[in-house]
Every structure is written in C-alpha cells, then in structure tokens.
C-alpha atoms as a PDB file:
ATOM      1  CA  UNK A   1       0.000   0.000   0.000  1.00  0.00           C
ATOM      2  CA  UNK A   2       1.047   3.465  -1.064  1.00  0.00           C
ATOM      3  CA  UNK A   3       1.191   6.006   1.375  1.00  0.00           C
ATOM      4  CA  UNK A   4      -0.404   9.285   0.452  1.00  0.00           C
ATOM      5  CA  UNK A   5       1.321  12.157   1.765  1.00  0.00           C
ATOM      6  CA  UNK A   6      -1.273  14.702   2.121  1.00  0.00           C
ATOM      7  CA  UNK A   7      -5.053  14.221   2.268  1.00  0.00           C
ATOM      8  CA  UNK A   8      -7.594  16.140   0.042  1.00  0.00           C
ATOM      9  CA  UNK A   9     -10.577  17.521   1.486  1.00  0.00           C
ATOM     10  CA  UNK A  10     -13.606  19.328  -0.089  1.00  0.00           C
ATOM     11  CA  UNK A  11     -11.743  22.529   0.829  1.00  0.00           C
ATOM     12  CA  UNK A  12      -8.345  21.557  -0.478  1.00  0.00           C
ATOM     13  CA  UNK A  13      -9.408  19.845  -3.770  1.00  0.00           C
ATOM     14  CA  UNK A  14      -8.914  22.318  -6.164  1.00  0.00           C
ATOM     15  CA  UNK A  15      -5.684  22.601  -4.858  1.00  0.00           C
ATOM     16  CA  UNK A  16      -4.480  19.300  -4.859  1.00  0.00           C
ATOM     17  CA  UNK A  17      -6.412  18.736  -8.768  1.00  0.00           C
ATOM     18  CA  UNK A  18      -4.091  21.758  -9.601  1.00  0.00           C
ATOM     19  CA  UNK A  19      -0.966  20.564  -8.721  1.00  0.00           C
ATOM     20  CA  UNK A  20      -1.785  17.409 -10.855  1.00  0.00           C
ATOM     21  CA  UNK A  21      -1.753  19.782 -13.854  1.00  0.00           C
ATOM     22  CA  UNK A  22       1.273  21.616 -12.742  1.00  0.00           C
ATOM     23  CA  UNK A  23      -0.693  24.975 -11.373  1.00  0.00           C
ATOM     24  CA  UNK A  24      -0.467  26.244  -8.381  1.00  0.00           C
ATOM     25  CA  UNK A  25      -3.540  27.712  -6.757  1.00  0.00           C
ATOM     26  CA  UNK A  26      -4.688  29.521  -3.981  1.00  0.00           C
ATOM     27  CA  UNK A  27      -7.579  31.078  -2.943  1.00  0.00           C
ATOM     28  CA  UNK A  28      -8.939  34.542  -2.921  1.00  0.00           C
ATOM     29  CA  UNK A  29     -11.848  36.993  -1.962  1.00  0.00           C
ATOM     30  CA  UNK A  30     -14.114  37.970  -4.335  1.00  0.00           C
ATOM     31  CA  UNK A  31     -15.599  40.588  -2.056  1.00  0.00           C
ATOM     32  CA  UNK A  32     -12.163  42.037  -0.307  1.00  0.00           C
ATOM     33  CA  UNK A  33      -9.646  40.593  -2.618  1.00  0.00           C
ATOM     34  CA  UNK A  34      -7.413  38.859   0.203  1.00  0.00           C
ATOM     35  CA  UNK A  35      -5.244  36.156  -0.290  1.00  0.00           C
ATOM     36  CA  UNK A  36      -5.274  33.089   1.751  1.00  0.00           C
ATOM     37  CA  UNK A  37      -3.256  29.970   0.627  1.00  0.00           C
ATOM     38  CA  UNK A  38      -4.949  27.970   3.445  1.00  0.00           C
ATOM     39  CA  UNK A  39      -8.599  26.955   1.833  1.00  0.00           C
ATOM     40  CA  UNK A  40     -11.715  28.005   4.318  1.00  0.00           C
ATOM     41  CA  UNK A  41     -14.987  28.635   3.981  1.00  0.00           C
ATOM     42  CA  UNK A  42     -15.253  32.075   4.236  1.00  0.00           C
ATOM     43  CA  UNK A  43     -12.357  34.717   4.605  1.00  0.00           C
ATOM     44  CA  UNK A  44     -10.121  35.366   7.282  1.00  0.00           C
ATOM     45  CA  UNK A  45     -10.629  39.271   6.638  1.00  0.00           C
ATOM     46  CA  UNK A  46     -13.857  40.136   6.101  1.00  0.00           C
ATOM     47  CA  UNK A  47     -15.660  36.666   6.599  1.00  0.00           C
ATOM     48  CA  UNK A  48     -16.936  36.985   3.189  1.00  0.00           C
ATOM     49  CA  UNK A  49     -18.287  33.446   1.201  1.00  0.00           C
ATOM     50  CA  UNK A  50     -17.474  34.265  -2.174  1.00  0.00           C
ATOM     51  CA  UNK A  51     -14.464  33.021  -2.518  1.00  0.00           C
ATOM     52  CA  UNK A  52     -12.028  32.204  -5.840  1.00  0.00           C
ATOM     53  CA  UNK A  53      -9.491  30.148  -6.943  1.00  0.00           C
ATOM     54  CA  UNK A  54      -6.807  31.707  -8.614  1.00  0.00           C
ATOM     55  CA  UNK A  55      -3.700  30.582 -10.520  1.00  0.00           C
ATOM     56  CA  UNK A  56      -0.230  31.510  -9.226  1.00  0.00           C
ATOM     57  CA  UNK A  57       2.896  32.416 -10.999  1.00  0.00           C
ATOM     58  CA  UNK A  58       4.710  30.280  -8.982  1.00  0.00           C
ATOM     59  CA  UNK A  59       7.767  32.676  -8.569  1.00  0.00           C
ATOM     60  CA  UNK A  60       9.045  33.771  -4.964  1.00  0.00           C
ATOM     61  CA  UNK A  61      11.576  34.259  -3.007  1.00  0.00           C
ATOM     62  CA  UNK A  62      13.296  32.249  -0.494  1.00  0.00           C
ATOM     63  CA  UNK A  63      12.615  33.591   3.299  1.00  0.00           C
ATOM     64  CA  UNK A  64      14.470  30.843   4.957  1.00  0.00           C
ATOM     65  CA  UNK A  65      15.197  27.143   4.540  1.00  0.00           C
ATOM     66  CA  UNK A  66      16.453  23.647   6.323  1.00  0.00           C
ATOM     67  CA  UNK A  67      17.753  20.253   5.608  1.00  0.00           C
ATOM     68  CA  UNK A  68      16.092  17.769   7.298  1.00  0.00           C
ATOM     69  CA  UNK A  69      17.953  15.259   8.449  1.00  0.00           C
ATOM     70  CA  UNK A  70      15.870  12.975  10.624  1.00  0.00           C
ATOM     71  CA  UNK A  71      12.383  11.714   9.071  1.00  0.00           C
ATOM     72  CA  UNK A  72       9.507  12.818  10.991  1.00  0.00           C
ATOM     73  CA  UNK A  73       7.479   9.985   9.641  1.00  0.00           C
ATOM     74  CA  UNK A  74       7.946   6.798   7.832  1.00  0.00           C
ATOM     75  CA  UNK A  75       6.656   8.099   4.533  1.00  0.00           C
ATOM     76  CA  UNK A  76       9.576  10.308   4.709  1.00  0.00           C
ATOM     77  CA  UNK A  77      12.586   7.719   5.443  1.00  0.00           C
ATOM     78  CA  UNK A  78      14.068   7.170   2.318  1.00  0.00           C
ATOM     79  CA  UNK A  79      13.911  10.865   1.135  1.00  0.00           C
ATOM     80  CA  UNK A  80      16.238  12.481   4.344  1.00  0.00           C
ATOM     81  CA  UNK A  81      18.477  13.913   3.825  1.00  0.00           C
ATOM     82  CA  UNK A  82      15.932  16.380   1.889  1.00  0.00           C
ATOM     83  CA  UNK A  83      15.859  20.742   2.347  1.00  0.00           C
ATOM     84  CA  UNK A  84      12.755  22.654   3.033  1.00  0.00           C
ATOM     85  CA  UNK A  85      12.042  26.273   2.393  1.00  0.00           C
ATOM     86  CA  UNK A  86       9.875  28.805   3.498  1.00  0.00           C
ATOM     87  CA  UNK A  87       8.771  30.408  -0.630  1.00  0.00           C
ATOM     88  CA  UNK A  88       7.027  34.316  -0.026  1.00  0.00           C
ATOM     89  CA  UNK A  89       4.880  33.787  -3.448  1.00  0.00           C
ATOM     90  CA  UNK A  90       4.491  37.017  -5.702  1.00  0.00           C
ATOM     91  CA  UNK A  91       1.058  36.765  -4.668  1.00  0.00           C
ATOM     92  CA  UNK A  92       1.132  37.624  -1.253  1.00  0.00           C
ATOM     93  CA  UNK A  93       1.135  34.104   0.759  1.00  0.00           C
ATOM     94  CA  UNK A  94       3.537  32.168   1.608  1.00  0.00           C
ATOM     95  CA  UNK A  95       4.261  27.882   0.922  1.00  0.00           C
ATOM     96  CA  UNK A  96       6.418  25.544   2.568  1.00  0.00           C
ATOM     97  CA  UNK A  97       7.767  23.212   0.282  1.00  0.00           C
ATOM     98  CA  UNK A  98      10.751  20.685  -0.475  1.00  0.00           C
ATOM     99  CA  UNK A  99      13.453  22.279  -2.828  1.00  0.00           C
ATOM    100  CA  UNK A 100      14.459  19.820  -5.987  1.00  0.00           C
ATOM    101  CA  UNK A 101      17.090  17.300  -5.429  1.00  0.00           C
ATOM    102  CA  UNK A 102      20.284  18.792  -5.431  1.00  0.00           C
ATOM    103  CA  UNK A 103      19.492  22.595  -5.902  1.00  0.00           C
ATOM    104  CA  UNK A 104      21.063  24.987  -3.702  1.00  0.00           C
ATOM    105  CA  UNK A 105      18.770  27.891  -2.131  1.00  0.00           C
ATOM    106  CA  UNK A 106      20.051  30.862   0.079  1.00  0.00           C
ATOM    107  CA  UNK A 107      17.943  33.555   1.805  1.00  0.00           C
ATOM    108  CA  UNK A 108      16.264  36.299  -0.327  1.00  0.00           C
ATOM    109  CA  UNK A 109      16.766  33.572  -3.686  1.00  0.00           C
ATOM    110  CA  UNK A 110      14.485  34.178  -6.383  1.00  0.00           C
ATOM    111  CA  UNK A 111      12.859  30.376  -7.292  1.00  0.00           C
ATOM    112  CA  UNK A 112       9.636  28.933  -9.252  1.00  0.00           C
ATOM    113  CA  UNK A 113       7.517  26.323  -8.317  1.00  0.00           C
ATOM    114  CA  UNK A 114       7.126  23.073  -9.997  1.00  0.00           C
ATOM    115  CA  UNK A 115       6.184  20.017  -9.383  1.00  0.00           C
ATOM    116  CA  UNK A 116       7.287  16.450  -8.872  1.00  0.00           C
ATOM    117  CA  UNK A 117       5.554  13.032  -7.652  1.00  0.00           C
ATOM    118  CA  UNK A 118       5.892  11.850  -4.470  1.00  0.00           C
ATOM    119  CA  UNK A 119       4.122   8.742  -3.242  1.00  0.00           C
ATOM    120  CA  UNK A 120       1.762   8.702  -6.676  1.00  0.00           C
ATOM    121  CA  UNK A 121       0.376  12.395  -5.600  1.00  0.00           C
ATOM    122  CA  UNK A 122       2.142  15.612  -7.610  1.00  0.00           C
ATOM    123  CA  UNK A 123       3.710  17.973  -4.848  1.00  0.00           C
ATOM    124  CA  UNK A 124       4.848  20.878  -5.283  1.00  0.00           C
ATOM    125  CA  UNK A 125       8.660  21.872  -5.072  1.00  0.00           C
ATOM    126  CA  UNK A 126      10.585  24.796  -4.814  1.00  0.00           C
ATOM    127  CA  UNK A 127      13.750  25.132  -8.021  1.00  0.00           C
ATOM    128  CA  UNK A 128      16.221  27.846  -9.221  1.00  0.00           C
ATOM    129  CA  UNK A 129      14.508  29.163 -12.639  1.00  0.00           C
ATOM    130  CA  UNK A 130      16.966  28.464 -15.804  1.00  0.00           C
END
C-alpha cells in the first residue's frame, strides 16, 4: 500500500487537482480581494463566502530554509536527507515546500515552483529558474 502524503478535502481539492496539472492555486476573496493559501470557507478578513481560486505564478523568493535530516514519519525515510524552504509567493502568501534534489537555495533567492511526484500524488517543489 502506497502512502499518500497529504489528504484532500472538499476545501483543499482544487488545490491538490491543480498541482496534478502543474498549477499552483490559492484562494482569494471575491468581495475584499485577500489572499489566503490555506482553503476556508469564508475569509479570514472580512468573513466573506465568495471566494475564488486563482492561478499563481509560482515565482518567490526564499525567506528561509532547512535540511532535514531525521524523518519525521515513515513516509519520509528514504527521502532524508531532503531541504525545506519557506517560498514568499508574488502573490502575497507564503508555501512551505521541499526544494528539488540537489538545488542549492540561500535567503532572499528568487525560485519557481514546480512540481514532482511523491508517493503517486504531484507535490509541489521549490527550483532555481533556468
């Protein structure tokens, strides 16, 4: 049995479907226009309920980053040692994410989002744009 590393809900599916097409998503206010990468109901400004998806550009900077060297789950075993950064999107929200393989990130780093498969599910992952 595969294990899935990150469950889909009703708020979270257009998320997860967009990532399986290589876009990366996140949700907005219609009625206040605030960003929230986190999918709710209603938003966490003005409590409105008319709320949009919205592709992302997927570029960002880099506000800080670690290699993980100790799993903190089984899933994640065979993948340490693996790096993690903290992406502020051009957007306005920010996404914790692995960085590609082998690619080096520093502080302040201008990457792009892309995407790779982990466990059968696409993921996205942060790499330094050609």
């Amino acid at each position: 049995m595969t294990k899935s590393f990150a469950q889909s809900t009703a708020e979270t599916r257009p998320f997860w479907e967009g990532c399986v097409i290589g876009e990366l998503r996140y949700q907005a206010c219609a009625q206040c226009g605030q960003v929230q990468l986190i999918p709710h109901s209603t938003c966490a400004n003005c409590f409105g309920k008319e709320l949009i998806w919205k592709r992302a550009s997927g570029r960002g900077r880099v506000l800080s980053h670690t290699t993980v060297h100790r799993a903190p789950t089984r899933a994640w075993q065979e993948k340490v040692p693996y790096v993690i950064a903290l992406v502020a999107l051009d957007e306005g929200f920010r996404l914790m994410v692995n960085v590609k393989d082998g690619t080096q990130v520093s502080i302040d780093q201008v990457v792009q989002i892309g995407f790779t498969e982990v466990g059968g599910q696409a993921m996205p992952q942060a790499e330094v744009p050609c």
